[in-house]
Protein backbone atom coordinates (compact mmCIF):
# COMPACT_ATOMS: atom_id res chain seq x y z
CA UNK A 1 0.00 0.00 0.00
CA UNK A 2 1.26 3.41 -1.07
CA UNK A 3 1.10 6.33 1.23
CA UNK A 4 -1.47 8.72 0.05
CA UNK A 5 -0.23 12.23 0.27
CA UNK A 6 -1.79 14.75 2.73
CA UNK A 7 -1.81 18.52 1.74
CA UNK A 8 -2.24 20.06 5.02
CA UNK A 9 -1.00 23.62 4.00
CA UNK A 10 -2.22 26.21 2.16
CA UNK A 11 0.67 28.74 0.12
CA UNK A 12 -0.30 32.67 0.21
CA UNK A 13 1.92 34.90 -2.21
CA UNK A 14 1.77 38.89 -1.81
CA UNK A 15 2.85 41.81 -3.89
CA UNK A 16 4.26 44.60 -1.98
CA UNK A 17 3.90 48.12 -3.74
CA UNK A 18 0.27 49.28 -4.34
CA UNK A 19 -0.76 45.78 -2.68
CA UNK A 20 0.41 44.85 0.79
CA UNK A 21 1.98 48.92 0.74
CA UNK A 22 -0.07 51.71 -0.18
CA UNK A 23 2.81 53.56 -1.55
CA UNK A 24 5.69 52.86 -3.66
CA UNK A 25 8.32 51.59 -1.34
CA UNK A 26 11.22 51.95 -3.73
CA UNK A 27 10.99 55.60 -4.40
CA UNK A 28 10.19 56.26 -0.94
CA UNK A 29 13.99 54.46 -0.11
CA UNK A 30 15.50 56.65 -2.43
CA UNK A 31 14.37 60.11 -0.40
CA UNK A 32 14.59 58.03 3.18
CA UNK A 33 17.99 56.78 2.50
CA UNK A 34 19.68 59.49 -0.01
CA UNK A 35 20.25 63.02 0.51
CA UNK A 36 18.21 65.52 -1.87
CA UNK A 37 21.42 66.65 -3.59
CA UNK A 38 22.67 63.16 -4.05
CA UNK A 39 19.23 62.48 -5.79
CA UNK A 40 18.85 65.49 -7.95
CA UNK A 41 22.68 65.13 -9.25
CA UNK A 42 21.94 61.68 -10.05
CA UNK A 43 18.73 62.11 -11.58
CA UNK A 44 19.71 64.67 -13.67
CA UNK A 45 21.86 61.74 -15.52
CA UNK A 46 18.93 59.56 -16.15
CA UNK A 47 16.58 62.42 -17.11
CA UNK A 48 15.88 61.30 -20.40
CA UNK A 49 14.67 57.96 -19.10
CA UNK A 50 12.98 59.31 -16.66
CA UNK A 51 10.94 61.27 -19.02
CA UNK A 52 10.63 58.41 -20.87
CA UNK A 53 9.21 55.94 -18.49
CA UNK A 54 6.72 58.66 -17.83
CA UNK A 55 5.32 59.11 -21.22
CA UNK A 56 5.12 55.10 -20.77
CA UNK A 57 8.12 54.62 -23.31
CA UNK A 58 10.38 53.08 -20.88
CA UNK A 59 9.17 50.08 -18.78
CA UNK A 60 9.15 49.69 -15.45
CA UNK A 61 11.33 46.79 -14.88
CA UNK A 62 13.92 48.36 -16.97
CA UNK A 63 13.77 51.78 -15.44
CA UNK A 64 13.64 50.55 -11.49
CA UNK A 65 17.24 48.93 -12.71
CA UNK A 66 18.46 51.88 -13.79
CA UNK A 67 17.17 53.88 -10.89
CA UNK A 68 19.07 51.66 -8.54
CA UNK A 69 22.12 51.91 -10.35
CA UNK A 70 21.88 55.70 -10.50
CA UNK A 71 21.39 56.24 -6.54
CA UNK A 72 23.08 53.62 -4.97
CA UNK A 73 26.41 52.69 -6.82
CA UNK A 74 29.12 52.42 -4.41
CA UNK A 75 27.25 53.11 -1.28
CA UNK A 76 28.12 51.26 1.91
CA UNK A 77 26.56 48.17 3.08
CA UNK A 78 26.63 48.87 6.56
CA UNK A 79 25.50 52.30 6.70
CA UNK A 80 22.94 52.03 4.09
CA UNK A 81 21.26 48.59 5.99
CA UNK A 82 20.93 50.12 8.81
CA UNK A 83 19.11 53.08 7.67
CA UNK A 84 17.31 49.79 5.59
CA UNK A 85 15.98 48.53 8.99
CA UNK A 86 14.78 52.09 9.66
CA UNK A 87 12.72 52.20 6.63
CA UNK A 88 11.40 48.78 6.81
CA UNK A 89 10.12 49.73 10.89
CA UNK A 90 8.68 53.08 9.27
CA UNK A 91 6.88 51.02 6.52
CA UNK A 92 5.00 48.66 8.71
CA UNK A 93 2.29 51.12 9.57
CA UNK A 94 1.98 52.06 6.43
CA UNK A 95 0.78 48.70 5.18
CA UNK A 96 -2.93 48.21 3.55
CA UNK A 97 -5.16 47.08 6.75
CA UNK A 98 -6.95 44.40 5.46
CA UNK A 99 -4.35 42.60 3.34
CA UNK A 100 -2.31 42.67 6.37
CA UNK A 101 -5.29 41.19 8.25
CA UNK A 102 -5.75 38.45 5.41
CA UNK A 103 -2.13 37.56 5.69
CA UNK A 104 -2.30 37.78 9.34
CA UNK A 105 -5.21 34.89 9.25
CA UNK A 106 -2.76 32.96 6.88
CA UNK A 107 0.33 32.78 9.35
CA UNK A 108 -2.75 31.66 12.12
CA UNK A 109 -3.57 29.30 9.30
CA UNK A 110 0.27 27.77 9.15
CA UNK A 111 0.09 28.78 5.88
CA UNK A 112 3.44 29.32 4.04
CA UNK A 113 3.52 32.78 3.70
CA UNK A 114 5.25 34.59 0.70
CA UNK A 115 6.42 38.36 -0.45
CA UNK A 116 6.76 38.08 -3.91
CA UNK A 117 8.51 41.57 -5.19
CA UNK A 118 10.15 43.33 -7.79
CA UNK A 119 11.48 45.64 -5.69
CA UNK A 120 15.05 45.01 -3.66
CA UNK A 121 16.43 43.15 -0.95
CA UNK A 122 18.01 45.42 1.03
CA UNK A 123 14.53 46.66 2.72
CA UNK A 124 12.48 43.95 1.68
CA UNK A 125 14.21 41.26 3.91
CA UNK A 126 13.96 43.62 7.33
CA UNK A 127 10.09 43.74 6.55
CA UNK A 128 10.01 39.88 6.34
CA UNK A 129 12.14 39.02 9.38
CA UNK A 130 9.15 41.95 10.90
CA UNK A 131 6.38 40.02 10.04
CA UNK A 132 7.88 36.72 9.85
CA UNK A 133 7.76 35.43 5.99
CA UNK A 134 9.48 34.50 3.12
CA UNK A 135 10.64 36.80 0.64
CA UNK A 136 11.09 36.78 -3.28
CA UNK A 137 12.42 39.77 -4.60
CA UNK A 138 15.20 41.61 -6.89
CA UNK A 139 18.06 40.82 -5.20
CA UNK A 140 21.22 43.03 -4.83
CA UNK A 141 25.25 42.92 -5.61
CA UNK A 142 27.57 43.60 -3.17
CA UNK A 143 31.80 43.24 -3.62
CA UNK A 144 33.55 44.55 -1.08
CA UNK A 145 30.70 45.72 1.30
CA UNK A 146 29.74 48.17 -0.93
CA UNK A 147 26.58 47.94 -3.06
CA UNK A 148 27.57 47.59 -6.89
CA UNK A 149 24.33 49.23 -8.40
CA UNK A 150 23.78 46.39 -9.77
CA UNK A 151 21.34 42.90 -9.46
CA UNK A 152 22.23 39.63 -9.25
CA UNK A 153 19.14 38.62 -9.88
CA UNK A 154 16.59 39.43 -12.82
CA UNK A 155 14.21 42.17 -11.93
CA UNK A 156 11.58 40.12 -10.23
CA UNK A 157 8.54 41.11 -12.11
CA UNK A 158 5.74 39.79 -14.49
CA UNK A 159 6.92 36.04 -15.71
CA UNK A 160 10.10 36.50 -13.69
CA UNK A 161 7.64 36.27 -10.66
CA UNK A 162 6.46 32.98 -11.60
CA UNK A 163 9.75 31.35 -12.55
CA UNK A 164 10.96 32.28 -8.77
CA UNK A 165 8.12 30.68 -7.20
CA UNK A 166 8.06 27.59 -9.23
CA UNK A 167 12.03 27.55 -8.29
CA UNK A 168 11.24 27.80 -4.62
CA UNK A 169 7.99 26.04 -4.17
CA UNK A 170 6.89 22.84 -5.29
CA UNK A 171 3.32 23.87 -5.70
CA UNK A 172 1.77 20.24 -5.36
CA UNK A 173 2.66 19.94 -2.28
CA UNK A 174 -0.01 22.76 -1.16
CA UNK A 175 -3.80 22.31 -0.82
CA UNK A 176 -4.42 25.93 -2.29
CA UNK A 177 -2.51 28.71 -3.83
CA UNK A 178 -3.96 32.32 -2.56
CA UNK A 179 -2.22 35.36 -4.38
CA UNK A 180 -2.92 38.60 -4.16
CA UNK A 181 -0.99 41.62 -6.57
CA UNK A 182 -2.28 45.20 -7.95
CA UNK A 183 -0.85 45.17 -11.56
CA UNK A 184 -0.03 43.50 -15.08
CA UNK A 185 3.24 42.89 -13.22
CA UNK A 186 1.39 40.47 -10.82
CA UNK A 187 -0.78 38.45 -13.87
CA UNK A 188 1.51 35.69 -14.06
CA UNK A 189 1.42 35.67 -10.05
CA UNK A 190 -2.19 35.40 -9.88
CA UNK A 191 -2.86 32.85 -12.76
CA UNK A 192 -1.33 30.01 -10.67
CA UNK A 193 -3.38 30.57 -7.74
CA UNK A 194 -6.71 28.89 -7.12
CA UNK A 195 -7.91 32.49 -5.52
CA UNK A 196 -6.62 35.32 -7.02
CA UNK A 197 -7.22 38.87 -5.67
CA UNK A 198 -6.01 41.69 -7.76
CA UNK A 199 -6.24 45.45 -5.70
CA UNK A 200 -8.79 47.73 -7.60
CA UNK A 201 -10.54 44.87 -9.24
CA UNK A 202 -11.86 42.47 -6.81
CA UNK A 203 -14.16 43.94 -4.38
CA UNK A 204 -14.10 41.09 -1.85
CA UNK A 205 -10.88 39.60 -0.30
CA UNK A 206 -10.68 35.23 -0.75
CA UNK A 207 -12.33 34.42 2.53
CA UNK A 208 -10.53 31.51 4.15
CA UNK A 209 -11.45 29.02 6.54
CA UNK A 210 -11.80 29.28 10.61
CA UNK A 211 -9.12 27.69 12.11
CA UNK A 212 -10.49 24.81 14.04
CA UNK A 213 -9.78 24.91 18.02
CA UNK A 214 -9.30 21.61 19.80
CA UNK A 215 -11.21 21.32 22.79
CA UNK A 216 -9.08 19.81 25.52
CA UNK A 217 -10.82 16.91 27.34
């Protein structure tokens, strides 16, 4: 007799900006972390994209890349992860109520809890370790303890998102997949869940079961 296989846990992914944050983290690291004449010097070099990506010539992924590379070449691990943890603290009130709720009654759940991000490391993993998940996200080069500008990873958006899930997760082994995103970046995301809950589309939340209490006898 084979053992039959019992799927006893439930997998929740989350997008971060405009989903489980109300703002756009990554621009708000840029003024929390960098002074204003550090930004406007570098921006002035990236104008032109800037501009572009506005105008919607210029994609996102590609433009977040170069934004990185722009503000934080050759800046100092040390220094700039502690200010990291900062932000990340700051953040945490700042986070949509009731998607913070949901993933709240997920983690009461035992459900394996997920960020799933295209924005970077270096403040993503302090929000994780806060409220105790897993992240997927761009991650970051550093030689020297100093941050390159660079990723090591691809920007971890759109199909990029679903590759690093797949890579992590062996999806069979979970009951049901819950994701929940905000954009065309998150489509891929969402199409491999059994409920899918994009922000500004869905009015109602994927309710999910009451966790049964044991009665002690």
């Amino acid at each position: 007799m084979y053992a039959t296989s019992q799927k006893n846990k439930n997998l929740a992914l989350f997008d971060f900006d405009g989903t489980l944050c109300t703002k756009d983290s990554f621009t708000g690291f840029i003024f929390y972390a960098l002074s204003k004449r550090h930004i406007v010097k570098q921006g002035i070099k990236i104008l032109p994209w800037i501009q572009a990506y506005y105008l919607n010539i210029y994609p996102a992924h590609a433009m977040r890349s170069k934004l990185f590379r722009a503000m934080f070449s050759n800046v100092d691990v040390v220094e700039l992860q502690h200010i990291a943890q900062e932000y990340a603290t700051s953040l945490i009130s700042q986070l949509n109520p009731s998607l913070l709720k949901q993933l709240k009654q997920h983690q009461a759940l035992g459900d394996d809890v997920v960020l799933v991000s295209a924005s970077i490391d270096i403040y993503l993993k302090p929000i994780c370790d806060l409220l105790d998940i897993d992240l997927i996200c761009t991650q970051t080069e550093i030689i020297n303890d100093v941050y390159t500008g660079q990723y090591i990873t691809p920007d971890c958006s759109s199909e990029q998102k679903r590759q690093r899930i797949l890579e992590n997760y062996q999806l069979d082994d979970y009951a049901v997949i819950y994701a929940y995103g905000n954009s065309h970046e998150d489509q891929e995301m969402l199409a491999m869940a059994n409920h899918a809950y994009m922000v500004g589309v869905n009015k109602i939340i994927p309710a999910l079961p009451q966790k049964i209490q044991k009665i002690a006898i």
